[in-house]
C-alpha atoms as a PDB file:
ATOM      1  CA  UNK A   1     -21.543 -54.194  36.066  1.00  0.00           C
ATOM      2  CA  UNK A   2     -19.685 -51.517  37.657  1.00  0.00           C
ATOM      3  CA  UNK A   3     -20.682 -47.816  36.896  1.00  0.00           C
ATOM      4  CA  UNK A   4     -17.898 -45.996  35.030  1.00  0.00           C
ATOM      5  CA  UNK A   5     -16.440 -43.570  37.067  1.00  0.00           C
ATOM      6  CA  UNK A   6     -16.226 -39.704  36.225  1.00  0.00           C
ATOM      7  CA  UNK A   7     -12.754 -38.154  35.441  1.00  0.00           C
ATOM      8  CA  UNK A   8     -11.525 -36.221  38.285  1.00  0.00           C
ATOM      9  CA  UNK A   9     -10.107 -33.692  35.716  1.00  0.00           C
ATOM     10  CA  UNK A  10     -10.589 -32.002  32.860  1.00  0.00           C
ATOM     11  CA  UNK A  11      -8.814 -32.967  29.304  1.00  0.00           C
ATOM     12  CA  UNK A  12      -5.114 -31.442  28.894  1.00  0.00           C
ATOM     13  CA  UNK A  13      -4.701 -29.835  25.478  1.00  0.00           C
ATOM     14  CA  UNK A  14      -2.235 -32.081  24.877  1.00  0.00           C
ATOM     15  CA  UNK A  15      -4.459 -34.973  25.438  1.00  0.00           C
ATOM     16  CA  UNK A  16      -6.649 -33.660  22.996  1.00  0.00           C
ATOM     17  CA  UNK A  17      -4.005 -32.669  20.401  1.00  0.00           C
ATOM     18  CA  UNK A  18      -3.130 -36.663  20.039  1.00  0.00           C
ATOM     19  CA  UNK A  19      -6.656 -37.611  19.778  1.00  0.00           C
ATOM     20  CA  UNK A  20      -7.167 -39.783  16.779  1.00  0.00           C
ATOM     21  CA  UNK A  21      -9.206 -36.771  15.216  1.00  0.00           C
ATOM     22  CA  UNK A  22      -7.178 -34.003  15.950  1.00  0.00           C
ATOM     23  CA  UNK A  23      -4.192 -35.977  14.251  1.00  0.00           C
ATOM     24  CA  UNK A  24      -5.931 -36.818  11.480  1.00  0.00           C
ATOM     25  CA  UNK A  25      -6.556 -32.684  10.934  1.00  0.00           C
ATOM     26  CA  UNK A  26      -2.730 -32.538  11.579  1.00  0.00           C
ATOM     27  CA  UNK A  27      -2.115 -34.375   8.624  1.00  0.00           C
ATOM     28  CA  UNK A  28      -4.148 -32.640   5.990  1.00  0.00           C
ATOM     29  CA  UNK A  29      -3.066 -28.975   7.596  1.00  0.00           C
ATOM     30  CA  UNK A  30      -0.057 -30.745   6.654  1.00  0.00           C
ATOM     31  CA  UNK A  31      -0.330 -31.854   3.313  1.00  0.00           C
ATOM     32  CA  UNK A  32      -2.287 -28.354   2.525  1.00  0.00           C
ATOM     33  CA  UNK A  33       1.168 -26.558   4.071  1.00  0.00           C
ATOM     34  CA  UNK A  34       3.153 -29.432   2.048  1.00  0.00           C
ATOM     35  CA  UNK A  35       1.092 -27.340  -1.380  1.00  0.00           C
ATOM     36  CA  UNK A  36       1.146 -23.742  -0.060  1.00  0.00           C
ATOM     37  CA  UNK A  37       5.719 -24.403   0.596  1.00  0.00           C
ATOM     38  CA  UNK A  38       5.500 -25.837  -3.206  1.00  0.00           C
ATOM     39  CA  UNK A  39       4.288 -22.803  -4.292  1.00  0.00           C
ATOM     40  CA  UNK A  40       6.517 -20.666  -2.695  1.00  0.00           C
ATOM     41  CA  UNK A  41       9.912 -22.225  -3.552  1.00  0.00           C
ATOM     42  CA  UNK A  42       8.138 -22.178  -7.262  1.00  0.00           C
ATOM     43  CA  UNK A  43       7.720 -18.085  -6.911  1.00  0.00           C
ATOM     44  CA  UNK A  44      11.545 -18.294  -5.518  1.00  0.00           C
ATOM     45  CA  UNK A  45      12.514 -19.483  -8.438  1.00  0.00           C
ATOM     46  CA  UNK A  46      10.393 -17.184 -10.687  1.00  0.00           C
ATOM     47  CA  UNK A  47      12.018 -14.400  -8.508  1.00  0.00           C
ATOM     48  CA  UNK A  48      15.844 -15.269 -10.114  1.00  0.00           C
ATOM     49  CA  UNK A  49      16.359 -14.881 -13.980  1.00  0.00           C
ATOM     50  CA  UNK A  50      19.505 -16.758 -14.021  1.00  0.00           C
ATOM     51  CA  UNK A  51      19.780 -16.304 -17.613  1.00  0.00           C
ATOM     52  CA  UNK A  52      19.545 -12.966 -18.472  1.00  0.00           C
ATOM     53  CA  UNK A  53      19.796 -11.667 -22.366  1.00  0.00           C
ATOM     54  CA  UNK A  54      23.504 -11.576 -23.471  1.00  0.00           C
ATOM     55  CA  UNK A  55      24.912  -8.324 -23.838  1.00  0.00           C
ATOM     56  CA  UNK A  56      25.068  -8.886 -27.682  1.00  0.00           C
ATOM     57  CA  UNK A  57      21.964  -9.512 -27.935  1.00  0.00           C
ATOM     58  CA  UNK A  58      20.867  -6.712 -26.741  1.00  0.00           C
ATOM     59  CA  UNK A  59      22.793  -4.589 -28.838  1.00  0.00           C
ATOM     60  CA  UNK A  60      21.628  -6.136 -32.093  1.00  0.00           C
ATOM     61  CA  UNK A  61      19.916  -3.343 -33.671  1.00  0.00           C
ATOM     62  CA  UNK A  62      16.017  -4.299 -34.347  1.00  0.00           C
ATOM     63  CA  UNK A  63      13.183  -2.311 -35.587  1.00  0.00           C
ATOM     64  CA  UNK A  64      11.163  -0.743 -33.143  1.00  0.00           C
ATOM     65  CA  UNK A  65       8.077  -2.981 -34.158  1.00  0.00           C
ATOM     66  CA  UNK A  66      10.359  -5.880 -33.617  1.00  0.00           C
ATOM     67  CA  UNK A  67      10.277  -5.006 -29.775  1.00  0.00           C
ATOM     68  CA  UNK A  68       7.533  -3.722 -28.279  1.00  0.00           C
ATOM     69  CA  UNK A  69       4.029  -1.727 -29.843  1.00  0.00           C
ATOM     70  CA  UNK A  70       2.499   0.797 -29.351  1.00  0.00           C
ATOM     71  CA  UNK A  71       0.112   0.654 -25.738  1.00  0.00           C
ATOM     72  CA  UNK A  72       2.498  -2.102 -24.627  1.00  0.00           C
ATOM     73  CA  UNK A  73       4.565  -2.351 -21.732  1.00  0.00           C
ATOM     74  CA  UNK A  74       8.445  -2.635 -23.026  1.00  0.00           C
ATOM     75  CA  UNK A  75       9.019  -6.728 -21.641  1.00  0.00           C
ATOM     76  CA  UNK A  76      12.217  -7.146 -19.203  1.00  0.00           C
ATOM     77  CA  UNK A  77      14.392  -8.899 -21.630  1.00  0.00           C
ATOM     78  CA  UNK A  78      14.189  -5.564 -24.308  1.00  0.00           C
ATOM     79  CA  UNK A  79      15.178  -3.064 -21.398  1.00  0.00           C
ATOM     80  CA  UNK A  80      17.844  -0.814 -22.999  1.00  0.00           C
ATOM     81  CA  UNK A  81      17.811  -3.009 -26.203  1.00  0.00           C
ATOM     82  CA  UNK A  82      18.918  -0.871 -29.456  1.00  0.00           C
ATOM     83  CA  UNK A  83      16.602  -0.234 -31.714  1.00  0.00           C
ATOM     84  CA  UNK A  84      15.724   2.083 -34.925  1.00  0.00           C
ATOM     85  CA  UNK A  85      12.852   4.132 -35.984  1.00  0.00           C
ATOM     86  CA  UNK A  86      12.325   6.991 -38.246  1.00  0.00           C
ATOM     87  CA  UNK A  87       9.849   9.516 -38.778  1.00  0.00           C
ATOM     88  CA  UNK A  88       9.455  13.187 -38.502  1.00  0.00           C
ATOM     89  CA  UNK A  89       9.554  15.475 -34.954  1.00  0.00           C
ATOM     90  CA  UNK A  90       6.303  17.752 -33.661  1.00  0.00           C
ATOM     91  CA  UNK A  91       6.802  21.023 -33.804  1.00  0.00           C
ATOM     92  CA  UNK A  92       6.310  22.901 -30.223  1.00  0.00           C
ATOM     93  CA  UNK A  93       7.190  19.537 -28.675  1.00  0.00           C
ATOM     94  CA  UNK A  94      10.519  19.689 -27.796  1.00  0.00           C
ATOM     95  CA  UNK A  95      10.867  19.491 -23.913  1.00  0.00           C
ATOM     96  CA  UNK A  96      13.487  19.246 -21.419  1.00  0.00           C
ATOM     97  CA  UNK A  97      13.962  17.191 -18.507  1.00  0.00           C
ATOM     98  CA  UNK A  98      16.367  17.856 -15.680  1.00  0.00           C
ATOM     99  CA  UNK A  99      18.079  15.506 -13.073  1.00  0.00           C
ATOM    100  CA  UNK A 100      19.657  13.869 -16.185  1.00  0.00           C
ATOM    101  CA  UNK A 101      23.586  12.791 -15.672  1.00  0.00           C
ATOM    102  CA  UNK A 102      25.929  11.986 -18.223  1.00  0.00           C
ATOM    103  CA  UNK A 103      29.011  10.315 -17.208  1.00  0.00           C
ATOM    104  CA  UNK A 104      28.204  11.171 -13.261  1.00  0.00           C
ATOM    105  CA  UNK A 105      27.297  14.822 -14.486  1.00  0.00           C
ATOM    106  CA  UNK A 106      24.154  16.443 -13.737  1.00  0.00           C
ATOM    107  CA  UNK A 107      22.201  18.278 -16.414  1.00  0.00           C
ATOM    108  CA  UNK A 108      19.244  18.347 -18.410  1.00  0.00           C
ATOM    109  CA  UNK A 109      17.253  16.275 -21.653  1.00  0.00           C
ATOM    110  CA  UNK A 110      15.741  17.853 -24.817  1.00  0.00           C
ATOM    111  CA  UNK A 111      12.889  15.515 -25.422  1.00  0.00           C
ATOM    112  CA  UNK A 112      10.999  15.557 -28.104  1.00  0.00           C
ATOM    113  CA  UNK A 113       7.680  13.794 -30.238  1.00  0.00           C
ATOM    114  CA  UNK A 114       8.909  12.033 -32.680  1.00  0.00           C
ATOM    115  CA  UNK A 115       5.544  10.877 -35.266  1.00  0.00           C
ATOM    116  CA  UNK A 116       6.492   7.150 -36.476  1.00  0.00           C
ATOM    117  CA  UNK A 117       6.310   7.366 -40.335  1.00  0.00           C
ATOM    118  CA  UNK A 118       4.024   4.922 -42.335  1.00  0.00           C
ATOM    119  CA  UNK A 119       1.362   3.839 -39.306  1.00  0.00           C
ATOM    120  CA  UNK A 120      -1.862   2.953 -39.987  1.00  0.00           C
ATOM    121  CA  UNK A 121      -3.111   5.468 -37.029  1.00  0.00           C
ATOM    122  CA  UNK A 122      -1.146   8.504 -35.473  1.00  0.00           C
ATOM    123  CA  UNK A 123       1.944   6.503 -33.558  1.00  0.00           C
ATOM    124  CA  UNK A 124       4.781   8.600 -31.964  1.00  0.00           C
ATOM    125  CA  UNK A 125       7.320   7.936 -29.982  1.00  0.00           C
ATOM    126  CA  UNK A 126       9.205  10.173 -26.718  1.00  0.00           C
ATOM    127  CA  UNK A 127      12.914  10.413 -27.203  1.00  0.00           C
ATOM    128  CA  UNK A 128      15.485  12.208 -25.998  1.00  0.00           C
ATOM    129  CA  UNK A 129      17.299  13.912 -28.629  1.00  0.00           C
ATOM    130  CA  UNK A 130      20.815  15.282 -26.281  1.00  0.00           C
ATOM    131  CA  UNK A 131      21.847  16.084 -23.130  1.00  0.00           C
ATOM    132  CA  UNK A 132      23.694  19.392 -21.864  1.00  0.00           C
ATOM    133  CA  UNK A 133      25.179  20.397 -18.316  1.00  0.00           C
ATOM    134  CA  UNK A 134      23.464  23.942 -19.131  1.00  0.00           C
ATOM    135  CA  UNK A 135      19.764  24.540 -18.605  1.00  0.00           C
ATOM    136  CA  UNK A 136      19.738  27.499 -20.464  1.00  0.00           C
ATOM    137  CA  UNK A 137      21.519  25.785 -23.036  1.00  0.00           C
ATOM    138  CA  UNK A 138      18.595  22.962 -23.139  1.00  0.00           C
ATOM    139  CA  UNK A 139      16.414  25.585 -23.251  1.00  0.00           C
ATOM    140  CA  UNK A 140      17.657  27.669 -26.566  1.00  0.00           C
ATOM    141  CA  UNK A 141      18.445  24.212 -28.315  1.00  0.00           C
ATOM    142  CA  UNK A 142      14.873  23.351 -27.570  1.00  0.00           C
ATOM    143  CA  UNK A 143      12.984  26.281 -29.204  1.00  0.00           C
ATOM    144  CA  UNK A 144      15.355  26.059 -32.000  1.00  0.00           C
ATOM    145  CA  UNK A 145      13.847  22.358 -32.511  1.00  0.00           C
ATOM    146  CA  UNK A 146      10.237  23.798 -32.034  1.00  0.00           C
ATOM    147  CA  UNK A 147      10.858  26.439 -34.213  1.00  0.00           C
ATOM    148  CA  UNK A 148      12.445  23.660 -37.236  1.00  0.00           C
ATOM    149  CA  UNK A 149      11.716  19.992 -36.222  1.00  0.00           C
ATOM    150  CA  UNK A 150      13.855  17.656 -37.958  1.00  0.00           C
ATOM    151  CA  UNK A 151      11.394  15.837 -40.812  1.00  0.00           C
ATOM    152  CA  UNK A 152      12.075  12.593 -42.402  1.00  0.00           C
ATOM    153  CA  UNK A 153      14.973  11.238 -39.519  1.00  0.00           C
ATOM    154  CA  UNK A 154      16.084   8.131 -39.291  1.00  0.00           C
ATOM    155  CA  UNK A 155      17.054   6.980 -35.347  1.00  0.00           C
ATOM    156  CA  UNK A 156      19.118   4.445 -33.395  1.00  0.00           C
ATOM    157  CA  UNK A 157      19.350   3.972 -29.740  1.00  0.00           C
ATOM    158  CA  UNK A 158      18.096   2.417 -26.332  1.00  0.00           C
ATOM    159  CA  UNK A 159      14.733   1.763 -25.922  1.00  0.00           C
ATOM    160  CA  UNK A 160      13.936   2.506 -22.232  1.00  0.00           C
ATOM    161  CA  UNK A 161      10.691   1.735 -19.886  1.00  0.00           C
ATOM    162  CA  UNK A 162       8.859   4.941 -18.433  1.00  0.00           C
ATOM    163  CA  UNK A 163      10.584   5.924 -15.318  1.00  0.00           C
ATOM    164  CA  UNK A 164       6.721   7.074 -14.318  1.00  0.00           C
ATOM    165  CA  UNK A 165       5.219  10.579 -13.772  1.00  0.00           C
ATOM    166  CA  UNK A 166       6.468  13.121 -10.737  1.00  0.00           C
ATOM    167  CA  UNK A 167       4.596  16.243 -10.807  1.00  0.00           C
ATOM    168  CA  UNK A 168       6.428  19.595 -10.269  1.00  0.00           C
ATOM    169  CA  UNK A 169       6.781  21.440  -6.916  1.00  0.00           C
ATOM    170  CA  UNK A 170       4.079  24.211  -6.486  1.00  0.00           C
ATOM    171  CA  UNK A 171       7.372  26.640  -6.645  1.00  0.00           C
ATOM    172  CA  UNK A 172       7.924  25.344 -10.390  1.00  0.00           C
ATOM    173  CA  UNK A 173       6.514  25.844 -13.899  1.00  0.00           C
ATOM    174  CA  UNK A 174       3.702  22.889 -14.726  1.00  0.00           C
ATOM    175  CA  UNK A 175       6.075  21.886 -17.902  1.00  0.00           C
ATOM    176  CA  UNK A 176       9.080  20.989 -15.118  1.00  0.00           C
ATOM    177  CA  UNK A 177      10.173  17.231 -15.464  1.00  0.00           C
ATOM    178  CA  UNK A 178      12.823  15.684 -13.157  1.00  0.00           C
ATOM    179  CA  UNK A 179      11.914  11.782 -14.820  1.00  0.00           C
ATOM    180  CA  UNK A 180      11.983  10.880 -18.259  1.00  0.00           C
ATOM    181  CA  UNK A 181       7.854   9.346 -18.500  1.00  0.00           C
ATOM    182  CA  UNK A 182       6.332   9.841 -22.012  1.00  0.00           C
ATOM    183  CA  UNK A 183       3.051   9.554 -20.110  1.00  0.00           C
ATOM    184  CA  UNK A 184       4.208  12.827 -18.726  1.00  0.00           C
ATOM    185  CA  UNK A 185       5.277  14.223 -21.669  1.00  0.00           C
ATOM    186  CA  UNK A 186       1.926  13.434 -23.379  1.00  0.00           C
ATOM    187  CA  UNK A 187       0.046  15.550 -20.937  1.00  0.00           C
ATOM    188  CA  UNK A 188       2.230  18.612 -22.939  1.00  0.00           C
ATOM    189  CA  UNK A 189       2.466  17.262 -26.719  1.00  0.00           C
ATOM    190  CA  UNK A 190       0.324  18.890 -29.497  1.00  0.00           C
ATOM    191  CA  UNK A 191      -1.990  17.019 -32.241  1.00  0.00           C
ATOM    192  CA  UNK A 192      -2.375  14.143 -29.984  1.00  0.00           C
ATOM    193  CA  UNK A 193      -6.118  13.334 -30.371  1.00  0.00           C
ATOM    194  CA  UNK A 194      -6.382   9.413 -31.085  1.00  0.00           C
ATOM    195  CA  UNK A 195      -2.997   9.099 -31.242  1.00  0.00           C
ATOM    196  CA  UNK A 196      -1.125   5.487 -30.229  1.00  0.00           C
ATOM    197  CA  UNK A 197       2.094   5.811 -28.238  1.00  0.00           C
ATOM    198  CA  UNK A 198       4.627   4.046 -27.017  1.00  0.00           C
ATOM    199  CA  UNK A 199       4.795   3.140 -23.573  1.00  0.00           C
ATOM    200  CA  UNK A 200       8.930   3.521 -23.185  1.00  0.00           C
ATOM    201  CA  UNK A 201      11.434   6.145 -24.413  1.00  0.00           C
ATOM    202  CA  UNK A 202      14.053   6.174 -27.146  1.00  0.00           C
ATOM    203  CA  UNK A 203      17.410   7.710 -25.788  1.00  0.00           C
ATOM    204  CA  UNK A 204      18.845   8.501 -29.034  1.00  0.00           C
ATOM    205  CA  UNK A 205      22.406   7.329 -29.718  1.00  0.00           C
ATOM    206  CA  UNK A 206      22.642  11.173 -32.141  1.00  0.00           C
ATOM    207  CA  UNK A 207      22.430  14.474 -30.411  1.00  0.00           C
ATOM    208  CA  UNK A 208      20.678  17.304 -31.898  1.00  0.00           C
ATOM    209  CA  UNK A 209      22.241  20.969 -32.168  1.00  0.00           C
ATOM    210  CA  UNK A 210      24.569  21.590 -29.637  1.00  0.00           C
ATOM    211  CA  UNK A 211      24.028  19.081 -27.266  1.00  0.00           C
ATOM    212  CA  UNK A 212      26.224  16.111 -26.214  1.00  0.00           C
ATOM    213  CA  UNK A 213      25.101  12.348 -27.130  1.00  0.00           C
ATOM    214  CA  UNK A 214      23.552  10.814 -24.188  1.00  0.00           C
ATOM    215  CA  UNK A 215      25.573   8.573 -22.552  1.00  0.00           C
ATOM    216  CA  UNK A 216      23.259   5.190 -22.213  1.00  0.00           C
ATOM    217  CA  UNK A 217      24.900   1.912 -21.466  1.00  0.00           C
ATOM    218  CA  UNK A 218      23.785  -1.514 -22.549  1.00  0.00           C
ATOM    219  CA  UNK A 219      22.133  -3.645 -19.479  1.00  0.00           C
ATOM    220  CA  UNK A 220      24.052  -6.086 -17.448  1.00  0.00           C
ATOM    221  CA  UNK A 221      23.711  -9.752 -17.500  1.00  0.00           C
ATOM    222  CA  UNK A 222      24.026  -9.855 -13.782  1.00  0.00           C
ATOM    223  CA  UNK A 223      20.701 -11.873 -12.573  1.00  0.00           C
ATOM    224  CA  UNK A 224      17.807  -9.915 -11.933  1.00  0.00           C
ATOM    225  CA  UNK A 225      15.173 -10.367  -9.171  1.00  0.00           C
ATOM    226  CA  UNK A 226      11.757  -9.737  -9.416  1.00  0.00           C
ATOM    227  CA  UNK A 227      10.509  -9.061  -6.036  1.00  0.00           C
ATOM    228  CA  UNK A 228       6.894  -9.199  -7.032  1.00  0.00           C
ATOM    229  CA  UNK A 229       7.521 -13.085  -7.196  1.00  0.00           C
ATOM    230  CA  UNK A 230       9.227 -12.781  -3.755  1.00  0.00           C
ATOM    231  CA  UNK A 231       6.540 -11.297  -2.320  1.00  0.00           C
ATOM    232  CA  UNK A 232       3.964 -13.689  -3.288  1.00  0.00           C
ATOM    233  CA  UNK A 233       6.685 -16.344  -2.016  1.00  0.00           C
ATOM    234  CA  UNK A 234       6.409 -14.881   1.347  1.00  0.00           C
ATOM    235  CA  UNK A 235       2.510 -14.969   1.205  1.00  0.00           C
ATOM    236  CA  UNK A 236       2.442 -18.739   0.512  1.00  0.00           C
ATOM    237  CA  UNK A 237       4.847 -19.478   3.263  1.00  0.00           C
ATOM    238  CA  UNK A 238       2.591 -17.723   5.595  1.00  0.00           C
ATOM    239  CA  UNK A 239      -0.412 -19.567   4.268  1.00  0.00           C
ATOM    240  CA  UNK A 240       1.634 -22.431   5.035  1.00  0.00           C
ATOM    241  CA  UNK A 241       1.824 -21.327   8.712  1.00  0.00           C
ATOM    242  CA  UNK A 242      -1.804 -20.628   8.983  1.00  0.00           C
ATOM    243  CA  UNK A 243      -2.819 -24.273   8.104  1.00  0.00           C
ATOM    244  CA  UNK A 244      -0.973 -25.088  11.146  1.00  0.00           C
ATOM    245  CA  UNK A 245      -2.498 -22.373  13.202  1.00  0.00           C
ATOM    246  CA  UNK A 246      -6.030 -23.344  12.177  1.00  0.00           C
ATOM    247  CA  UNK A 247      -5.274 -26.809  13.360  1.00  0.00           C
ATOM    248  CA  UNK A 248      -4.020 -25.584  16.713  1.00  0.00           C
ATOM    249  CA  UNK A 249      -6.986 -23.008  17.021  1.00  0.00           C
ATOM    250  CA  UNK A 250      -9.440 -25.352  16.155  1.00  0.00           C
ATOM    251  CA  UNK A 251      -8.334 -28.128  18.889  1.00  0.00           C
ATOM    252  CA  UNK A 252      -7.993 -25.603  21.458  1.00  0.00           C
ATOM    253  CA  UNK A 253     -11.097 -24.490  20.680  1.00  0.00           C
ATOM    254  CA  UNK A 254     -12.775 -27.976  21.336  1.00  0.00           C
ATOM    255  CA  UNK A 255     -10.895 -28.020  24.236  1.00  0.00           C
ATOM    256  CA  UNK A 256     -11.471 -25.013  26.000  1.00  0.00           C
ATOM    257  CA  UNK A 257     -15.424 -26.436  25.101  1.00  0.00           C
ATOM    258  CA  UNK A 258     -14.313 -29.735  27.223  1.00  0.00           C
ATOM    259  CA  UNK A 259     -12.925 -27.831  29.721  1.00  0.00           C
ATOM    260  CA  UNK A 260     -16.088 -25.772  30.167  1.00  0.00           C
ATOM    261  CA  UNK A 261     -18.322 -28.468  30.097  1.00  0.00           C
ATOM    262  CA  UNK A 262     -16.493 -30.448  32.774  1.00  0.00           C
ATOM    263  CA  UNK A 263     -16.994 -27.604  35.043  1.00  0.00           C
ATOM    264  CA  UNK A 264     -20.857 -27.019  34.190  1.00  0.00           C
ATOM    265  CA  UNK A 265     -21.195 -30.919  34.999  1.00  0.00           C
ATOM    266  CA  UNK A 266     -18.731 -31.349  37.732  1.00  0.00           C
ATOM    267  CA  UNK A 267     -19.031 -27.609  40.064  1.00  0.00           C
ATOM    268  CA  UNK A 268     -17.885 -29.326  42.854  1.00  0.00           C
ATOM    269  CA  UNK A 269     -14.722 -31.064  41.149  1.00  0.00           C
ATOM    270  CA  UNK A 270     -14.511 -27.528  39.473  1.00  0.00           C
ATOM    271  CA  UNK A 271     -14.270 -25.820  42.715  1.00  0.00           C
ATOM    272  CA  UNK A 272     -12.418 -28.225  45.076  1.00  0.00           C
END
């Protein structure tokens, strides 16, 4: 029996990437990638809403409760859907909000706290009650409505989500709003000790006093695209990538072992 001979060289890496075990790896980093790109086209297509609420839908005119309640966030398919409430309005709540536009104008919001009638708790409601080009006209029209809130109303109009909270400029009074966020408003409102609210607006389809009606047009049906979905999309397509990058590094790992252990055996095939 002859004595095997000892290789003159070390592995390749690509001799060890088509060993028997290192393929077999291959294919389950595949089939795991094969899941992880599944995924992702399936967040893709969460991403599109190719069938958005018709237009007439959305101008239906619901009550409020039909909607959204109070604590919840308004869903997609109710942005800027019509709806009516009534109830009476806070006194010393009336606010105003600037950075408004009407018709590509720039002006200013009276907002007010409008308390839901016939609630089991406390339940109000933000909406804006006009819009004027004058801030000193928003102003007057507001203390007139803290001085004699409207009781007893009945309201139609857009129900809108929170466009969130910005705080003021350290140059600017605390009460200065340039986004319409009830959670905003809230921070200002009287008698509001366990009270429920909602979590949108109402722009109100009837201005108050002297102000103009606010201009608030229905959504489109153009598809919208939630990039939350597309994000996760692109974080299963690079899980997909990392299966194959664990297979690599793990083989080159074992092979860079090889490699080092040939030398430790062999010095003098190592060296020559």
């Amino acid at each position: 029996m002859t004595a095997v001979e000892a290789p003159l060289f070390p592995p390749t890496l690509r001799e060890v990437l088509l060993r028997p075990r290192w393929l077999g790896v291959l294919g389950l980093a595949l089939i795991v990638a094969g899941v992880f790109a599944w995924l992702g086209q399936w967040q893709l297509d969460m991403a599109v809403d190719e069938d958005p609420v018709p237009i007439e839908v959305t101008e239906e005119i619901k009550p409020i409760a039909d909607v959204v309640t109070p604590g919840q966030y308004l869903p997609e398919p109710f942005v800027g859907h019509r709806v009516e409430v009534a109830g009476s309005f806070v006194a010393d709540d009336f606010l105003v909000v600037s950075s408004r536009h009407n018709d590509g104008v720039e002006g200013y919001w009276v907002t007010g706290q409008l308390r839901i009638a016939d609630t089991e708790v406390p339940t109000s409601l933000a909406v804006a009650v006009g819009w004027t080009e004058s801030r000193a006209e928003a102003d007057a029209v507001a203390a007139e409505l803290n001085a004699a809130p409207p009781q007893d109303v009945a309201l139609t109009g857009r129900i809108i989500s929170d466009e969130g909270i910005m705080p003021p400029r350290a140059s600017q009074p605390i009460t200065e709003m340039a986004r319409m966020s009830p959670a905003q408003l809230l921070g200002f409102w009287h008698d509001a000790d366990g009270l429920a609210m909602y979590r949108p607006y109402l722009a109100s389809e009837s201005a108050m006093g002297s102000l103009d009606t606010i201009i608030a047009l229905p959504p489109t049906e153009e598809s919208s695209v939630n990039w939350l979905n597309i994000f996760y999309a692109i974080e299963w397509i690079v899980f997909a990538g990392f299966a194959f990058f664990m297979w690599y590094r793990l083989a080159k790992d074992a092979w860079e072992k090889e490699v080092e252990q040939f030398e430790e055996d062999h010095p003098d095939l190592a060296t020559a």
